[in-house]
PDB file of N, CA and C in Angstrom:
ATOM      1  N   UNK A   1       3.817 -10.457 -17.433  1.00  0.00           N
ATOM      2  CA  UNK A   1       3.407  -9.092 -17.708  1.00  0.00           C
ATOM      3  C   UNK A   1       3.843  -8.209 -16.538  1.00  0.00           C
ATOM      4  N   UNK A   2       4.458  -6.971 -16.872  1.00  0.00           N
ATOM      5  CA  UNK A   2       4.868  -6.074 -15.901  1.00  0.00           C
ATOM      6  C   UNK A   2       3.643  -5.521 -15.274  1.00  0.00           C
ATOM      7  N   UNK A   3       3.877  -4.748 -14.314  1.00  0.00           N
ATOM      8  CA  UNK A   3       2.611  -3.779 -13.839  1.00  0.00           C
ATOM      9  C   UNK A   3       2.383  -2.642 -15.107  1.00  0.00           C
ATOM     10  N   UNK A   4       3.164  -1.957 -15.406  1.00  0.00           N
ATOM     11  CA  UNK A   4       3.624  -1.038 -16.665  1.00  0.00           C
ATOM     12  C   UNK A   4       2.500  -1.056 -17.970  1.00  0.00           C
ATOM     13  N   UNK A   5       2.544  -2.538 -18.100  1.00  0.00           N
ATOM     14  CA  UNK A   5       1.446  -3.040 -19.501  1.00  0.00           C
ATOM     15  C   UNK A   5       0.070  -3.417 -19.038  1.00  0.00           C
ATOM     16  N   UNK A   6      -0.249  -3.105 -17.632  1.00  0.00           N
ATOM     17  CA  UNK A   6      -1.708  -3.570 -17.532  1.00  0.00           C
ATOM     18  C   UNK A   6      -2.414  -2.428 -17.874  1.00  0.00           C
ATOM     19  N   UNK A   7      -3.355  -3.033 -18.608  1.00  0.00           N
ATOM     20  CA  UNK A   7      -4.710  -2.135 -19.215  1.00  0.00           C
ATOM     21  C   UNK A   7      -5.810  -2.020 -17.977  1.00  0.00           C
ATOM     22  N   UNK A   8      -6.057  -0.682 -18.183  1.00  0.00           N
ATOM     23  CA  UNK A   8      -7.276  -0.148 -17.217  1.00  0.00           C
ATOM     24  C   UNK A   8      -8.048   0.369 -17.909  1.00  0.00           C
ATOM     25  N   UNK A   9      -9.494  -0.351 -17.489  1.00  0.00           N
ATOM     26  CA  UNK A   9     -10.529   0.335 -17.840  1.00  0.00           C
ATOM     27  C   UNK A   9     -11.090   1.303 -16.589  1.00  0.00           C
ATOM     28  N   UNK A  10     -11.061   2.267 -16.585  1.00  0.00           N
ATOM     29  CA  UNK A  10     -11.656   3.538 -15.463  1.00  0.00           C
ATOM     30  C   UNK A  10     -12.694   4.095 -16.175  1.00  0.00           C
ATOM     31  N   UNK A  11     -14.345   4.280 -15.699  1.00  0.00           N
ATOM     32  CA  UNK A  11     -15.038   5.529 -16.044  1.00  0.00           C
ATOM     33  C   UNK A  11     -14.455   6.536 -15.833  1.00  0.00           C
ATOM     34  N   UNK A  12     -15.495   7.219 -16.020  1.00  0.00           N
ATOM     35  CA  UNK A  12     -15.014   9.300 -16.020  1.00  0.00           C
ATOM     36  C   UNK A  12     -14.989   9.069 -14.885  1.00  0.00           C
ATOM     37  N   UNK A  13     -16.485   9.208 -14.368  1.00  0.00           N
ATOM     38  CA  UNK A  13     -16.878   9.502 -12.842  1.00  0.00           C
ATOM     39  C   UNK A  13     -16.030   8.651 -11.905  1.00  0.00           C
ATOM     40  N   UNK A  14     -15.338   7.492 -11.859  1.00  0.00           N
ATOM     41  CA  UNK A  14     -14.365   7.097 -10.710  1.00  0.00           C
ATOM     42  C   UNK A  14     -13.223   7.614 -10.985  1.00  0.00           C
ATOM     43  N   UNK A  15     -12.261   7.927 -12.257  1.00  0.00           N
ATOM     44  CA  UNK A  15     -11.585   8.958 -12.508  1.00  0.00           C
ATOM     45  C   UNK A  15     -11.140  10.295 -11.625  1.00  0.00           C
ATOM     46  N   UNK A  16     -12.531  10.909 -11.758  1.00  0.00           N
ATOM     47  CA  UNK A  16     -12.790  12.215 -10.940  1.00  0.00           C
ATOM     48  C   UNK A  16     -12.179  11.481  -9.361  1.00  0.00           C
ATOM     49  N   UNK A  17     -13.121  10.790  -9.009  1.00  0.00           N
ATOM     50  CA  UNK A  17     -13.221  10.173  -7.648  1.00  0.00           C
ATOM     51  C   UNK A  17     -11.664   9.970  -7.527  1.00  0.00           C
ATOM     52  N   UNK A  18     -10.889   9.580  -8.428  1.00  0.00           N
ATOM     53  CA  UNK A  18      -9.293   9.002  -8.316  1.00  0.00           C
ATOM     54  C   UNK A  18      -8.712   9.683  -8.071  1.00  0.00           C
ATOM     55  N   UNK A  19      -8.631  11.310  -8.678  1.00  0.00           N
ATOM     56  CA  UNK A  19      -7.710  12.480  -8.895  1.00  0.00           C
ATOM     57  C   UNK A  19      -8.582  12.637  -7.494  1.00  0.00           C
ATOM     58  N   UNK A  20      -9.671  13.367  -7.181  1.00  0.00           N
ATOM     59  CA  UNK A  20     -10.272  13.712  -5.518  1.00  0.00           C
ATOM     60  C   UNK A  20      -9.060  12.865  -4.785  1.00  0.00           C
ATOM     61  N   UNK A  21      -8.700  11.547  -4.318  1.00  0.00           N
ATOM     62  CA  UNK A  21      -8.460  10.957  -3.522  1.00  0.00           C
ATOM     63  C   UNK A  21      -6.932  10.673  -3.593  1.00  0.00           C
ATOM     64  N   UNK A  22      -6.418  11.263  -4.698  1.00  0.00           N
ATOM     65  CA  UNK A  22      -4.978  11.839  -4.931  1.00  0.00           C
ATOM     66  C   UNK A  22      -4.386   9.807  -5.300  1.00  0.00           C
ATOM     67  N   UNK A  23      -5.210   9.061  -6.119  1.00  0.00           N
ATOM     68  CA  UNK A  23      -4.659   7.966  -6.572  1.00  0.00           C
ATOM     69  C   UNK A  23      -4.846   7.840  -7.939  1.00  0.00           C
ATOM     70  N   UNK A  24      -3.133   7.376  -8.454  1.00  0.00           N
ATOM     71  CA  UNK A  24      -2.786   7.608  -9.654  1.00  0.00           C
ATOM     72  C   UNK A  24      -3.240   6.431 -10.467  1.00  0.00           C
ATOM     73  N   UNK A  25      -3.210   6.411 -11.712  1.00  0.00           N
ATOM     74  CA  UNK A  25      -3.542   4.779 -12.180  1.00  0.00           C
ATOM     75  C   UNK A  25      -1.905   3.811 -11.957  1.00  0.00           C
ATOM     76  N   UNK A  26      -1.275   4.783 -12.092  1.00  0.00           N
ATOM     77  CA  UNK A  26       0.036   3.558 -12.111  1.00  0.00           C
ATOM     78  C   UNK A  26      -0.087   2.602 -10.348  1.00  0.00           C
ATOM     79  N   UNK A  27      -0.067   3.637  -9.541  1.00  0.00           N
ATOM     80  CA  UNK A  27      -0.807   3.197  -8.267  1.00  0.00           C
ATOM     81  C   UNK A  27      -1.588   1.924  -8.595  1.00  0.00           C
ATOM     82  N   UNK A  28      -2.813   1.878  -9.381  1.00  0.00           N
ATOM     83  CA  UNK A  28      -4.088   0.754  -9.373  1.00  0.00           C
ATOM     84  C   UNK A  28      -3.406  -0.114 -10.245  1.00  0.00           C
ATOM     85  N   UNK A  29      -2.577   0.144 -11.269  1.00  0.00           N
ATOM     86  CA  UNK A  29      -1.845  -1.496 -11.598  1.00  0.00           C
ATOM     87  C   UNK A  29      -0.777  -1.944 -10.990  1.00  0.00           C
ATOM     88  N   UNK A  30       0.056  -1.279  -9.933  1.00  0.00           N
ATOM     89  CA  UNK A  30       0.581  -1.616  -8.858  1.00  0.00           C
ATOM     90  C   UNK A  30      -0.275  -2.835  -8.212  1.00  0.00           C
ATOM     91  N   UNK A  31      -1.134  -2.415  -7.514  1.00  0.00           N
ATOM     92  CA  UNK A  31      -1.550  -2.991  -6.805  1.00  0.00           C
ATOM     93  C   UNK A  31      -2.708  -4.027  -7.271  1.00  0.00           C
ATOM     94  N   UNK A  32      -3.082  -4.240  -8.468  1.00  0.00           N
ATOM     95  CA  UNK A  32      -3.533  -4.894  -9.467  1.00  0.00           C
ATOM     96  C   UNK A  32      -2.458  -6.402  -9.933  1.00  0.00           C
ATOM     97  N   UNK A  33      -1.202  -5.804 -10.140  1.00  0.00           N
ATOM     98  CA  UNK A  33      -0.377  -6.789 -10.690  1.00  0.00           C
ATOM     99  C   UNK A  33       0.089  -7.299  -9.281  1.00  0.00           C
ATOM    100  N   UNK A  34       0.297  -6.934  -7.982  1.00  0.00           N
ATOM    101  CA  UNK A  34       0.352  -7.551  -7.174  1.00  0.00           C
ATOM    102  C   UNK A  34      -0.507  -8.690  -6.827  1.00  0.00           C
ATOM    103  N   UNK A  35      -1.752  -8.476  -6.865  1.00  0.00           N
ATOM    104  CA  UNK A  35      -2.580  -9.432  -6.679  1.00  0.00           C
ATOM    105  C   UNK A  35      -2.856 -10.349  -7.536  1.00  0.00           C
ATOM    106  N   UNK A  36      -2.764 -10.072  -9.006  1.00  0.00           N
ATOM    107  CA  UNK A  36      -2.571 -11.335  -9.853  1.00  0.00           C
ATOM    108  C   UNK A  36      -1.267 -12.362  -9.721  1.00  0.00           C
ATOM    109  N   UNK A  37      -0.007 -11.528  -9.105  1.00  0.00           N
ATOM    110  CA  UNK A  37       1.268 -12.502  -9.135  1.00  0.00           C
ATOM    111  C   UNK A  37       1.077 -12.972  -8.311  1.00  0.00           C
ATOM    112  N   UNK A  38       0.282 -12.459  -6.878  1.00  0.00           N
ATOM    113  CA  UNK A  38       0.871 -13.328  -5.509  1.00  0.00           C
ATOM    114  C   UNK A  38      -0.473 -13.584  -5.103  1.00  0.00           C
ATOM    115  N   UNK A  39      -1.427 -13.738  -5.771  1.00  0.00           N
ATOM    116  CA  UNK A  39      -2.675 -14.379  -5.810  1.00  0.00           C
ATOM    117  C   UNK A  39      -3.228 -13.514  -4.284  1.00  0.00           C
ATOM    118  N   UNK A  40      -2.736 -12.862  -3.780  1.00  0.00           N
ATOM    119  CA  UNK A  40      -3.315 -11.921  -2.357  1.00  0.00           C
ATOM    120  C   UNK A  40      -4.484 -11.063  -2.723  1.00  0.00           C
ATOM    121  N   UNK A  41      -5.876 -11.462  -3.023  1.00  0.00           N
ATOM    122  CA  UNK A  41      -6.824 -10.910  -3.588  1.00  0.00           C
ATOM    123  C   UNK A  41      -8.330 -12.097  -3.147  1.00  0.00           C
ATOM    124  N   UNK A  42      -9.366 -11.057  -2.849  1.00  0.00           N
ATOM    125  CA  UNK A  42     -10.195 -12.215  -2.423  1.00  0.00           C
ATOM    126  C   UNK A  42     -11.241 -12.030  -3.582  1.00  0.00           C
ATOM    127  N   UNK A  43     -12.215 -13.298  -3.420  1.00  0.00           N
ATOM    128  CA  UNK A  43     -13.099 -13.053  -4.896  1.00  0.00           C
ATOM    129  C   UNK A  43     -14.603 -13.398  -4.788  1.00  0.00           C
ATOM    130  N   UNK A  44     -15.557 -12.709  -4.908  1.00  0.00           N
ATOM    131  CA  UNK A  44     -16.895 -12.229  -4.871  1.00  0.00           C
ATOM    132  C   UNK A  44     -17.173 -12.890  -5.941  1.00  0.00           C
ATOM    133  N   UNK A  45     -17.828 -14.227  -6.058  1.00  0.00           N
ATOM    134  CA  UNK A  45     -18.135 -14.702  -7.651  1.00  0.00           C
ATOM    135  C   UNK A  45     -19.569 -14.012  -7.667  1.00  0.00           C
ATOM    136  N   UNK A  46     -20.834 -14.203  -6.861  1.00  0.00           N
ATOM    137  CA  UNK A  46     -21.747 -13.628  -7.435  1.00  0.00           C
ATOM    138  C   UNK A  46     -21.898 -12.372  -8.668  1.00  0.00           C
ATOM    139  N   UNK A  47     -21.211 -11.474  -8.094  1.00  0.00           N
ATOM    140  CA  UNK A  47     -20.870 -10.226  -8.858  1.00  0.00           C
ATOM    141  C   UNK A  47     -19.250 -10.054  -9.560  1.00  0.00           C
ATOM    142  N   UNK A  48     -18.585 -11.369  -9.125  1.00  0.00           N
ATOM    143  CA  UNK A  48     -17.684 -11.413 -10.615  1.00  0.00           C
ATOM    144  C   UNK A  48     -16.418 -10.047 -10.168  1.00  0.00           C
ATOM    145  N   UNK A  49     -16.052  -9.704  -8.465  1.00  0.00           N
ATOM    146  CA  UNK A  49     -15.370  -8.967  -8.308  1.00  0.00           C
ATOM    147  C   UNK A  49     -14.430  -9.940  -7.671  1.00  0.00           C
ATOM    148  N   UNK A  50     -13.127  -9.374  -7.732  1.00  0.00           N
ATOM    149  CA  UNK A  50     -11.938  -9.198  -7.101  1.00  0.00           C
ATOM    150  C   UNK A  50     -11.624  -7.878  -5.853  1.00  0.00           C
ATOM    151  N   UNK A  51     -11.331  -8.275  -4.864  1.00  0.00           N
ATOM    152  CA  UNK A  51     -10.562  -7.383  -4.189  1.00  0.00           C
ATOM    153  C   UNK A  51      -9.188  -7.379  -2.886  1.00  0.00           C
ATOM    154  N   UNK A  52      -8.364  -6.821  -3.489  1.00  0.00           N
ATOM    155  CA  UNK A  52      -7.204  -6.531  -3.180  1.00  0.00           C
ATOM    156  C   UNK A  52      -6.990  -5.595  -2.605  1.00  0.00           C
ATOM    157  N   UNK A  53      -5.559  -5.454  -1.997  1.00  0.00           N
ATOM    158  CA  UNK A  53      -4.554  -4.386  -0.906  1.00  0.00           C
ATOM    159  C   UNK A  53      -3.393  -4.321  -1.297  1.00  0.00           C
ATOM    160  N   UNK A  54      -2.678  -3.361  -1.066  1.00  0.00           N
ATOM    161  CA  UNK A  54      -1.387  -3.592  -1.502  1.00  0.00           C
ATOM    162  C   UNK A  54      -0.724  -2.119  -0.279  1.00  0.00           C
ATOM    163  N   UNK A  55      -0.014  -2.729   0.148  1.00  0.00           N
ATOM    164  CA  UNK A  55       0.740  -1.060   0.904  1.00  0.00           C
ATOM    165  C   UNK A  55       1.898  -0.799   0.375  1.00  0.00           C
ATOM    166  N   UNK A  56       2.010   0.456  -0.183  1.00  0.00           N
ATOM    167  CA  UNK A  56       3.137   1.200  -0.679  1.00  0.00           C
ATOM    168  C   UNK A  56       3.950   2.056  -0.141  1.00  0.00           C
ATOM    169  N   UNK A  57       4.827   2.300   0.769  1.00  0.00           N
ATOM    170  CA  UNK A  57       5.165   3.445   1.615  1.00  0.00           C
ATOM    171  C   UNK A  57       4.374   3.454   2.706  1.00  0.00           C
ATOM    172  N   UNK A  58       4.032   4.707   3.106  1.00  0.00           N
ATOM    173  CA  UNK A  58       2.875   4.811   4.426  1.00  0.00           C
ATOM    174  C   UNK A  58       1.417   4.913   3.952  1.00  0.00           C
ATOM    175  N   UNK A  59       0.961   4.067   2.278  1.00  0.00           N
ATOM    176  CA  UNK A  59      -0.371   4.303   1.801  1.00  0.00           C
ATOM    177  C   UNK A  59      -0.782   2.936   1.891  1.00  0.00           C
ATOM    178  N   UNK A  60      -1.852   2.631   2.199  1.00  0.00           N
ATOM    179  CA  UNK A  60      -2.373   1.243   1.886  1.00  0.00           C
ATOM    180  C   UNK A  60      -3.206   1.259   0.666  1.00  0.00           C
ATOM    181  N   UNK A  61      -3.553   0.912  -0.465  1.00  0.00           N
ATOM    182  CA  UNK A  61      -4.021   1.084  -1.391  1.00  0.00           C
ATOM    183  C   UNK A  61      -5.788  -0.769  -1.715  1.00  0.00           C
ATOM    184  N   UNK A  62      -6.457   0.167  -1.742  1.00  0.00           N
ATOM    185  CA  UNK A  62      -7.526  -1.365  -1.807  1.00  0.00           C
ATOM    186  C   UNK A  62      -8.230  -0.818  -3.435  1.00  0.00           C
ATOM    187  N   UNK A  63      -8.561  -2.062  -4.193  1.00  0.00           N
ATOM    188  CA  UNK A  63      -9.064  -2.306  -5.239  1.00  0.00           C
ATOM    189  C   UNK A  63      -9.885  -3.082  -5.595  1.00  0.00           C
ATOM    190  N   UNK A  64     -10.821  -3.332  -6.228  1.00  0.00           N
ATOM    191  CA  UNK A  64     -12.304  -3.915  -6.664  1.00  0.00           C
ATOM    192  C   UNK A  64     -12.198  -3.543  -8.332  1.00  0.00           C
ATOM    193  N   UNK A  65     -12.222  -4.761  -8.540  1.00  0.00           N
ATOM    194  CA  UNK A  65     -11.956  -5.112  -9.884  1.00  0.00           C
ATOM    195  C   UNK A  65     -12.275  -6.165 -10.572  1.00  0.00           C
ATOM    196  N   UNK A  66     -12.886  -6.272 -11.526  1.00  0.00           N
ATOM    197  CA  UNK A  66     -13.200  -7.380 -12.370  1.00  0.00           C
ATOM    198  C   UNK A  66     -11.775  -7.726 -13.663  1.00  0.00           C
ATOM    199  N   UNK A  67     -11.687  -8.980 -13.929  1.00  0.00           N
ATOM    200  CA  UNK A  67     -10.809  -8.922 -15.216  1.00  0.00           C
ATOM    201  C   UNK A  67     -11.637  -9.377 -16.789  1.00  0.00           C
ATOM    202  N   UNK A  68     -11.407  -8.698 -17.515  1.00  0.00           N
ATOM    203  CA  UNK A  68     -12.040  -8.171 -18.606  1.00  0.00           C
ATOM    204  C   UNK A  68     -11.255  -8.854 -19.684  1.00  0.00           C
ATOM    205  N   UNK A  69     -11.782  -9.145 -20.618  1.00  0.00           N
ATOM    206  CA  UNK A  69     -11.135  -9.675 -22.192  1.00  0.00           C
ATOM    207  C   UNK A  69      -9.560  -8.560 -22.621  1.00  0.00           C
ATOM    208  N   UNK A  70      -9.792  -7.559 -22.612  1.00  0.00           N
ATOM    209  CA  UNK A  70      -8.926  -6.497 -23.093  1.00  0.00           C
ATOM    210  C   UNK A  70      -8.492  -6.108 -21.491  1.00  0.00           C
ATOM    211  N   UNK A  71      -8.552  -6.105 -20.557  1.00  0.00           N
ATOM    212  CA  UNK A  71      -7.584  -5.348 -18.947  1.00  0.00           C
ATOM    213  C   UNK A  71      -8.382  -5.844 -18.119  1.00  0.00           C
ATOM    214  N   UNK A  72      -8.363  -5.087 -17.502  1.00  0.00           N
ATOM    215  CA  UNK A  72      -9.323  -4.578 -15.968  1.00  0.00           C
ATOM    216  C   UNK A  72     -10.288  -3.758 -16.126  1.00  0.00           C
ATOM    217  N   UNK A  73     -11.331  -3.712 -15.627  1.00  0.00           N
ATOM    218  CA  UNK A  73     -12.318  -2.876 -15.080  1.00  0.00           C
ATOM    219  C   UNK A  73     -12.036  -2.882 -13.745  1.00  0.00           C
ATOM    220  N   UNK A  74     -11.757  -1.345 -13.290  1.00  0.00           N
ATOM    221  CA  UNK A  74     -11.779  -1.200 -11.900  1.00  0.00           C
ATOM    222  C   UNK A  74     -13.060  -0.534 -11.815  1.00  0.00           C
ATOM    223  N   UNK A  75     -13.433  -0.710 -10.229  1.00  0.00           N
ATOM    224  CA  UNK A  75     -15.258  -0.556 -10.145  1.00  0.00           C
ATOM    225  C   UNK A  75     -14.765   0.717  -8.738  1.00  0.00           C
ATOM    226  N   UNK A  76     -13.715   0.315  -8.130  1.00  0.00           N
ATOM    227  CA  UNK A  76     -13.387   1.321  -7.047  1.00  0.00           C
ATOM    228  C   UNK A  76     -12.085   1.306  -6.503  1.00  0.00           C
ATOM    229  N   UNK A  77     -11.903   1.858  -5.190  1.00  0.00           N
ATOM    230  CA  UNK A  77     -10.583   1.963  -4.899  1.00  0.00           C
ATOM    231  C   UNK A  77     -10.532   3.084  -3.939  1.00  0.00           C
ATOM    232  N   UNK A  78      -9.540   3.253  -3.114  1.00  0.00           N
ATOM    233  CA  UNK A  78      -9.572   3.919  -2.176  1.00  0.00           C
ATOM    234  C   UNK A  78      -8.040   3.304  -1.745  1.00  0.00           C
ATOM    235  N   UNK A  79      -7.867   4.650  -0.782  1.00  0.00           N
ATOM    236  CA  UNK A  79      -6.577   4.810   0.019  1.00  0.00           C
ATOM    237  C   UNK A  79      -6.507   5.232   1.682  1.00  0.00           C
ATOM    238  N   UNK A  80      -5.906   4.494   2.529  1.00  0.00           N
ATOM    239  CA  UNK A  80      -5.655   5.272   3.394  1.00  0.00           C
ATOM    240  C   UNK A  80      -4.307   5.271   3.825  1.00  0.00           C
ATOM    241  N   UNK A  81      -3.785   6.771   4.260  1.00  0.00           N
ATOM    242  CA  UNK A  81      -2.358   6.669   4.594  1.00  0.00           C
ATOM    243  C   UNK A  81      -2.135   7.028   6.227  1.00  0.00           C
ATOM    244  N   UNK A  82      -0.986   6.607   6.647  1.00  0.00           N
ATOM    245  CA  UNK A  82      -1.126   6.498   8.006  1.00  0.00           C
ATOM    246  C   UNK A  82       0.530   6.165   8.462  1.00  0.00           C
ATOM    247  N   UNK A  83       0.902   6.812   9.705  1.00  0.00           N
ATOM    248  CA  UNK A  83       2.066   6.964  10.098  1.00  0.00           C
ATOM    249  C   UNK A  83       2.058   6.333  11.262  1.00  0.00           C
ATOM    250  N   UNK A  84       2.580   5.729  12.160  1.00  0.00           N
ATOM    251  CA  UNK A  84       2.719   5.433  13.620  1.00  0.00           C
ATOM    252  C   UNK A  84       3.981   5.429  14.063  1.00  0.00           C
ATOM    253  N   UNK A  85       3.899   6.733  14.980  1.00  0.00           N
ATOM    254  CA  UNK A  85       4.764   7.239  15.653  1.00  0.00           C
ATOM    255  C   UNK A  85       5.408   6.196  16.910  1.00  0.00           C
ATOM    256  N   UNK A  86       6.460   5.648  17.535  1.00  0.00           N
ATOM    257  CA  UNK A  86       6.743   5.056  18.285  1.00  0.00           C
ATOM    258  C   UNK A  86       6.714   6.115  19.884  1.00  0.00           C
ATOM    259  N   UNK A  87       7.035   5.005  21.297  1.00  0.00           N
ATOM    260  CA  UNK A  87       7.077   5.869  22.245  1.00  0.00           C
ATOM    261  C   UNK A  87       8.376   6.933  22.313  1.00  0.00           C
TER     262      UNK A  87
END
């Protein structure tokens, strides 16, 4: 499966939170299908989460996610971007 065909389940309200924090969904199956191919994802069984990283350019991208019958449920996500200048 490409990144392209993964199904996301997003509420409204993390939605909102997504567009606020300027992260796209193609972004969250980016970094979604990364962690299912290269297994780089750690896993919370009590609560049945996944969470992953993925850096894209100068963004690091993290995800919390469960996998679902029909996609993903993502539960959160966040970005930070960051440059380092040499001497």
């Amino acid at each position: 499966m490409s990144w392209e065909e993964i199904k996301l389940q997003v509420s409204d309200e993390l939605k909102q939170l997504l567009k606020d924090r300027s992260i796209s969904e193609n972004e969250l199956k980016r970094v979604i299908h990364h962690a299912e191919t290269e297994g780089d994802k750690l896993y919370q069984p009590e609560a049945n989460i996944y969470l992953t990283k993925l850096t894209m350019g100068l963004a690091t991208f993290y995800v919390e996610y469960s996998i679902e019958e029909d996609g993903y449920l993502v539960r959160a996500a966040y970005a930070h971007r960051s440059r380092i200048v040499g001497e």
